[in-house]
C-alpha atoms as a PDB file:
ATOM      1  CA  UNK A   1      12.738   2.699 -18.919  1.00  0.00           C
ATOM      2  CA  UNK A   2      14.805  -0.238 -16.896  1.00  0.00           C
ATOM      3  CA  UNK A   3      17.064   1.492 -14.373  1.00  0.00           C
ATOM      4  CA  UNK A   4      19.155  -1.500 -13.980  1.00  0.00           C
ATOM      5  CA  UNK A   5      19.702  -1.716 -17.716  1.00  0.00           C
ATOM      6  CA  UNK A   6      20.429   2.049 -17.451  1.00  0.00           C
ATOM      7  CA  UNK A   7      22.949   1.694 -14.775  1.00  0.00           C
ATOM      8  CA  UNK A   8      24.249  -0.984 -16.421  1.00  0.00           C
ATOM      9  CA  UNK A   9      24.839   1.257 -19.851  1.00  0.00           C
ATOM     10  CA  UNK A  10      26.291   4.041 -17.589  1.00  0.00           C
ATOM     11  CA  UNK A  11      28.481   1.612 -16.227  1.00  0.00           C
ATOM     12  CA  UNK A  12      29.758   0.480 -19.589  1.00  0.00           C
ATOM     13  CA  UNK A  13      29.875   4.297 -21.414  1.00  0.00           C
ATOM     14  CA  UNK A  14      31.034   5.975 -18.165  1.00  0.00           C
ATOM     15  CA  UNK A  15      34.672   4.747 -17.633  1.00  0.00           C
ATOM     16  CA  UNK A  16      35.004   6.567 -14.161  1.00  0.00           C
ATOM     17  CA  UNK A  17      31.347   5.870 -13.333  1.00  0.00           C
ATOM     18  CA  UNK A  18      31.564   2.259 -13.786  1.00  0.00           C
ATOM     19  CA  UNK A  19      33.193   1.960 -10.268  1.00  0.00           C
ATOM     20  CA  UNK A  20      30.425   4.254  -8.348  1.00  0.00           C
ATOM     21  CA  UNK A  21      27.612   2.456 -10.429  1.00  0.00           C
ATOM     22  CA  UNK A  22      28.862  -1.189 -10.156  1.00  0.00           C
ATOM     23  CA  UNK A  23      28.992  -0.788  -6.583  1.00  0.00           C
ATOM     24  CA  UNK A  24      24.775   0.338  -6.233  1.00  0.00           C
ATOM     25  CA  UNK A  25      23.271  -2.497  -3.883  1.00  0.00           C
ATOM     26  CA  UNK A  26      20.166  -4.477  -5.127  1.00  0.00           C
ATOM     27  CA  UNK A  27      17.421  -2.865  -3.731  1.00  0.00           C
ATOM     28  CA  UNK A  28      15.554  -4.972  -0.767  1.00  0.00           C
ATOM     29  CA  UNK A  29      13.164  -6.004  -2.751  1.00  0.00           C
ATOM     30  CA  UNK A  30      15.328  -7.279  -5.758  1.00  0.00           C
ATOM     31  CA  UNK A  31      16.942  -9.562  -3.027  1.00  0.00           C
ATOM     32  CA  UNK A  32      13.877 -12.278  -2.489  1.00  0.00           C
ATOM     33  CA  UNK A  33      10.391 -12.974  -3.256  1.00  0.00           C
ATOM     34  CA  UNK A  34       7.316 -11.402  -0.767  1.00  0.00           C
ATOM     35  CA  UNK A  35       4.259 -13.068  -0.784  1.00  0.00           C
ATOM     36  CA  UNK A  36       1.129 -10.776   0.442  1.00  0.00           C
ATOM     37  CA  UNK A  37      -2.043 -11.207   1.629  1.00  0.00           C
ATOM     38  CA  UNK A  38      -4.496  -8.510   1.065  1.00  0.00           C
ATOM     39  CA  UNK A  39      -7.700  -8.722   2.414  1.00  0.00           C
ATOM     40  CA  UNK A  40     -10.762  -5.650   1.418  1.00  0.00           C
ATOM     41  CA  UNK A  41     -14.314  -4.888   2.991  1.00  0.00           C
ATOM     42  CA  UNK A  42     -15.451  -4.531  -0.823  1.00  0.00           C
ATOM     43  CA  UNK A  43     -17.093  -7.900  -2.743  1.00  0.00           C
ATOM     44  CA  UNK A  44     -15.345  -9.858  -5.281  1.00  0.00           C
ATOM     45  CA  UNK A  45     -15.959  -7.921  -9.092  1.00  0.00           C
ATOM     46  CA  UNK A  46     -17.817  -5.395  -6.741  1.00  0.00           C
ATOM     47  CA  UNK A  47     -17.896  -1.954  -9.094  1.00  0.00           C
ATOM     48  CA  UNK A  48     -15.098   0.593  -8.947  1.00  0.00           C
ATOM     49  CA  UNK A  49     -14.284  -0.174  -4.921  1.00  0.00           C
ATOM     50  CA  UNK A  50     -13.956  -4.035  -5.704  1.00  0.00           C
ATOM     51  CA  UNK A  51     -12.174  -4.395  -8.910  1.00  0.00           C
ATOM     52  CA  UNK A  52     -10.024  -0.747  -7.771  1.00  0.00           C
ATOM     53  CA  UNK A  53      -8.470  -3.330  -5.444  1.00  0.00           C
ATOM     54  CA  UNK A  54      -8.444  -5.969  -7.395  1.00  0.00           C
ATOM     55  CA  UNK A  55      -6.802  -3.950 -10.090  1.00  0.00           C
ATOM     56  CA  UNK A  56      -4.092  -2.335  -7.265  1.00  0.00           C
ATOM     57  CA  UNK A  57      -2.868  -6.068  -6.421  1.00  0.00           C
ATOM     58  CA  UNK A  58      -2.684  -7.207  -9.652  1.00  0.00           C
ATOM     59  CA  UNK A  59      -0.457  -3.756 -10.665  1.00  0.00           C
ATOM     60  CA  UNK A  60       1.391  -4.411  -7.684  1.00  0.00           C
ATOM     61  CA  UNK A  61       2.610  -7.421  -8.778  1.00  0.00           C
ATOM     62  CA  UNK A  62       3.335  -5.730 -11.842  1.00  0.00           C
ATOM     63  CA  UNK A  63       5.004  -2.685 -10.500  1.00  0.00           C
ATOM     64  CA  UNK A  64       7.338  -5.296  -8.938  1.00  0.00           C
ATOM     65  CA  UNK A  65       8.024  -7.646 -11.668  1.00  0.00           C
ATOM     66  CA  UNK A  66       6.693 -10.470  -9.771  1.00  0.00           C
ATOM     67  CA  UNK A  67       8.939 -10.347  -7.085  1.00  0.00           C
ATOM     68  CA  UNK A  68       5.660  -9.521  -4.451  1.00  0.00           C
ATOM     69  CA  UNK A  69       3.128 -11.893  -5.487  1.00  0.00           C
ATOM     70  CA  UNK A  70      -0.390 -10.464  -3.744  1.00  0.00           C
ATOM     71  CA  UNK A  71      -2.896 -13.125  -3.036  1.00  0.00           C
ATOM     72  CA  UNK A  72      -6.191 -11.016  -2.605  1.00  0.00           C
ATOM     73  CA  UNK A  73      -9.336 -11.691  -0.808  1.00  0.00           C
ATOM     74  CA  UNK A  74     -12.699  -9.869  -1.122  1.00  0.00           C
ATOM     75  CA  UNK A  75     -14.793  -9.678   1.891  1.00  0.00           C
ATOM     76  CA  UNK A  76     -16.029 -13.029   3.161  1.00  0.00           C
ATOM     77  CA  UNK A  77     -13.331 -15.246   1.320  1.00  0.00           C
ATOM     78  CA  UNK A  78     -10.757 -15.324   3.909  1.00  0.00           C
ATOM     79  CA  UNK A  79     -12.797 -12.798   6.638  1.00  0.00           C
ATOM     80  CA  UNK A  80     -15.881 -10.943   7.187  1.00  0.00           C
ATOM     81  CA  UNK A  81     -15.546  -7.586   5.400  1.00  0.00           C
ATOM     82  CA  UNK A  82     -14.898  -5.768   8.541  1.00  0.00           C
ATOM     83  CA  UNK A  83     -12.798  -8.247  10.032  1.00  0.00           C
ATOM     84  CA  UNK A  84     -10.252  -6.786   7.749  1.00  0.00           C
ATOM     85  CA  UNK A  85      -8.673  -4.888  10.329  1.00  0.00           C
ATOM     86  CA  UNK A  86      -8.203  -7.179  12.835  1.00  0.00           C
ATOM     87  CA  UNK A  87      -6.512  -9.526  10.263  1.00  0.00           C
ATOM     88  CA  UNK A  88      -4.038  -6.949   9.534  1.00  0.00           C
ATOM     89  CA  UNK A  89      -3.393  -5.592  12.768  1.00  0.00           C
ATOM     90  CA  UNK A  90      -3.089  -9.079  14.291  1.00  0.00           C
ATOM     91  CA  UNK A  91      -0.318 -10.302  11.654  1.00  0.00           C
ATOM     92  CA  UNK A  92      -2.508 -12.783   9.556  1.00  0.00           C
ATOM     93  CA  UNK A  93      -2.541 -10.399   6.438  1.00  0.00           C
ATOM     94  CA  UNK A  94       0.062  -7.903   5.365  1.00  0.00           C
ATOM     95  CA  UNK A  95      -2.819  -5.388   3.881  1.00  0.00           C
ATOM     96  CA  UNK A  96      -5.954  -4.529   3.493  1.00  0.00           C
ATOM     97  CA  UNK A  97      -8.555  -1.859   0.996  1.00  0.00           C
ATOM     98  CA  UNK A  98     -10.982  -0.435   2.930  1.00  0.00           C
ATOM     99  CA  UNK A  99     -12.350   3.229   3.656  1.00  0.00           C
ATOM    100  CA  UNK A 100     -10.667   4.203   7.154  1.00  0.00           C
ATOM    101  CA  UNK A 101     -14.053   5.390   8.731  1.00  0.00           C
ATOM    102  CA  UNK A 102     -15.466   1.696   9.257  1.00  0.00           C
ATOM    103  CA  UNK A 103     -12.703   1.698  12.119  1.00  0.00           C
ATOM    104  CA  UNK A 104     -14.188   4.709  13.899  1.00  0.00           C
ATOM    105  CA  UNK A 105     -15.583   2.319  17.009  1.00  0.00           C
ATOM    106  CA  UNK A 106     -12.140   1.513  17.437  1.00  0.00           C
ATOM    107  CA  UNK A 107     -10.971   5.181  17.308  1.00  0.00           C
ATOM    108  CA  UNK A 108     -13.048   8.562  16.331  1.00  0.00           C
ATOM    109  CA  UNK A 109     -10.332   9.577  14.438  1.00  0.00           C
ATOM    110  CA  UNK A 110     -10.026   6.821  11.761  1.00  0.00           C
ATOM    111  CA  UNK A 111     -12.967   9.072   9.892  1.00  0.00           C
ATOM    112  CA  UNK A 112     -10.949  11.833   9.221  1.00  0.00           C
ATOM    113  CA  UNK A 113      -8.606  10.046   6.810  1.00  0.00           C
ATOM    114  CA  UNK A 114     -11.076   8.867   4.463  1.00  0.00           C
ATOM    115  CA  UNK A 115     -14.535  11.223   4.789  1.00  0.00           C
ATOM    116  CA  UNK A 116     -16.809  12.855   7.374  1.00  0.00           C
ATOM    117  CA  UNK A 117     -19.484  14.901   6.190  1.00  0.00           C
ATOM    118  CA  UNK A 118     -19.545  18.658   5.248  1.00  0.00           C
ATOM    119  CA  UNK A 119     -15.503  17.849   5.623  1.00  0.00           C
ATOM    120  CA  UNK A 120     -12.577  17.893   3.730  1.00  0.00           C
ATOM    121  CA  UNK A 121     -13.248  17.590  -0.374  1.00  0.00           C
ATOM    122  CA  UNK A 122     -10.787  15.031  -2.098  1.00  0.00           C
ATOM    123  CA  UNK A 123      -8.311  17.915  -2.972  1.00  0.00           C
ATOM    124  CA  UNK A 124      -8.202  19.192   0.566  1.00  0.00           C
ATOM    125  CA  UNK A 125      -7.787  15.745   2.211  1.00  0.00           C
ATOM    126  CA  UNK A 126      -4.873  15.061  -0.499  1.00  0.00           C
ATOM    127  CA  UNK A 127      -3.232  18.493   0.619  1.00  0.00           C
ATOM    128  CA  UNK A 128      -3.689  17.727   4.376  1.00  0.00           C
ATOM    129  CA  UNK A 129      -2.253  14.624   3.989  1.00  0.00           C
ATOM    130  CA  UNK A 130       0.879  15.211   1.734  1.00  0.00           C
ATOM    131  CA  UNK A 131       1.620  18.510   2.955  1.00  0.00           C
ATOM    132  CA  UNK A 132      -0.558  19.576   6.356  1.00  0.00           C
ATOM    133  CA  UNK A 133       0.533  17.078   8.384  1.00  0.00           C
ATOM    134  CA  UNK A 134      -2.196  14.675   8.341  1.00  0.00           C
ATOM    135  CA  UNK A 135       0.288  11.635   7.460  1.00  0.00           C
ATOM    136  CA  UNK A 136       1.883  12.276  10.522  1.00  0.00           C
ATOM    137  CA  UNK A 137      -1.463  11.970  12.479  1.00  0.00           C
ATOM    138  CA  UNK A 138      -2.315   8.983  10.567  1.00  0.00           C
ATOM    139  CA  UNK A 139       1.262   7.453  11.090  1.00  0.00           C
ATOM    140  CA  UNK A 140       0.467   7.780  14.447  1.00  0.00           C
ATOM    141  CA  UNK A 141      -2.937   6.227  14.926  1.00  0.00           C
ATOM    142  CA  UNK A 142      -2.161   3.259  12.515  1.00  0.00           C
ATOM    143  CA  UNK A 143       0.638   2.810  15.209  1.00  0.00           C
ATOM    144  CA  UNK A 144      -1.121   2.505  18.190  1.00  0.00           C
ATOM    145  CA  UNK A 145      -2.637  -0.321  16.305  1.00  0.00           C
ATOM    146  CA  UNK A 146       0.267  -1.574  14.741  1.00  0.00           C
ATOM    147  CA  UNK A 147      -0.838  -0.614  11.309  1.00  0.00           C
ATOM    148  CA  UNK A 148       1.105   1.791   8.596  1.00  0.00           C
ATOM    149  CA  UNK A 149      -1.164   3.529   6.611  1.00  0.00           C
END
């Protein structure tokens, strides 16, 4: 379904609900164009890790109609793969795909968002996340760093 072509049709059928649905803003993102750069620890065509982020940019761009245009890089095309980090946390890339625990020597606790052994099974780190708290933690870390995770 388009929601602007469905706001539009309310507008039209609703009499009343043409002011209050004429007056929605564009979203941000309707407004301009974003250009990303994503960078990954993961080879180019590299199976399931690689062309999983390969495939996320490209549905991305998708998702958004074109309006953020995602300019990916596997590991060694624009930086080593685990530079990737650095080149997001320093500004030079927007993004990057990478399992969290390759950051541990720059904090112990970057493990416990993606795996640690005999810990959390997918289910459990999906509930921690979404509904224990855990984004909160990892809001937090990814801040000291400058990162949003």
């Amino acid at each position: 379904m388009n929601r602007r072509k469905f706001i539009k049709g309310a507008a039209v059928a609703g009499g009343a609900t043409a002011v209050v649905a004429s007056t929605f803003p564009a979203p941000a993102i309707a407004q301009k164009r974003i250009e990303i750069n994503m960078v990954s620890t993961w080879p180019r065509d590299f199976p399931g890790l690689g062309t999983g982020a390969q495939r996320f940019a490209k549905n991305l761009e998708a998702m958004t109609d074109g309006r953020m245009k995602v300019k990916y890089f596997a590991a060694g095309e624009k930086v080593k793969a685990f530079d990737s980090f650095d080149e997001v946390a320093s500004g030079n890339a927007q993004m990057y795909h990478a399992a969290d625990y390759y950051w541990k020597g720059k904090h112990p606790g970057w493990a416990y968002f993606t795996a640690v052994p005999f810990g959390l099974s997918f289910s459990e780190i999906n509930s921690w996340i979404n509904f224990g708290g855990g984004q909160e933690l990892w809001d937090e870390l990814a801040g000291s760093f400058g990162l949003k995770c």
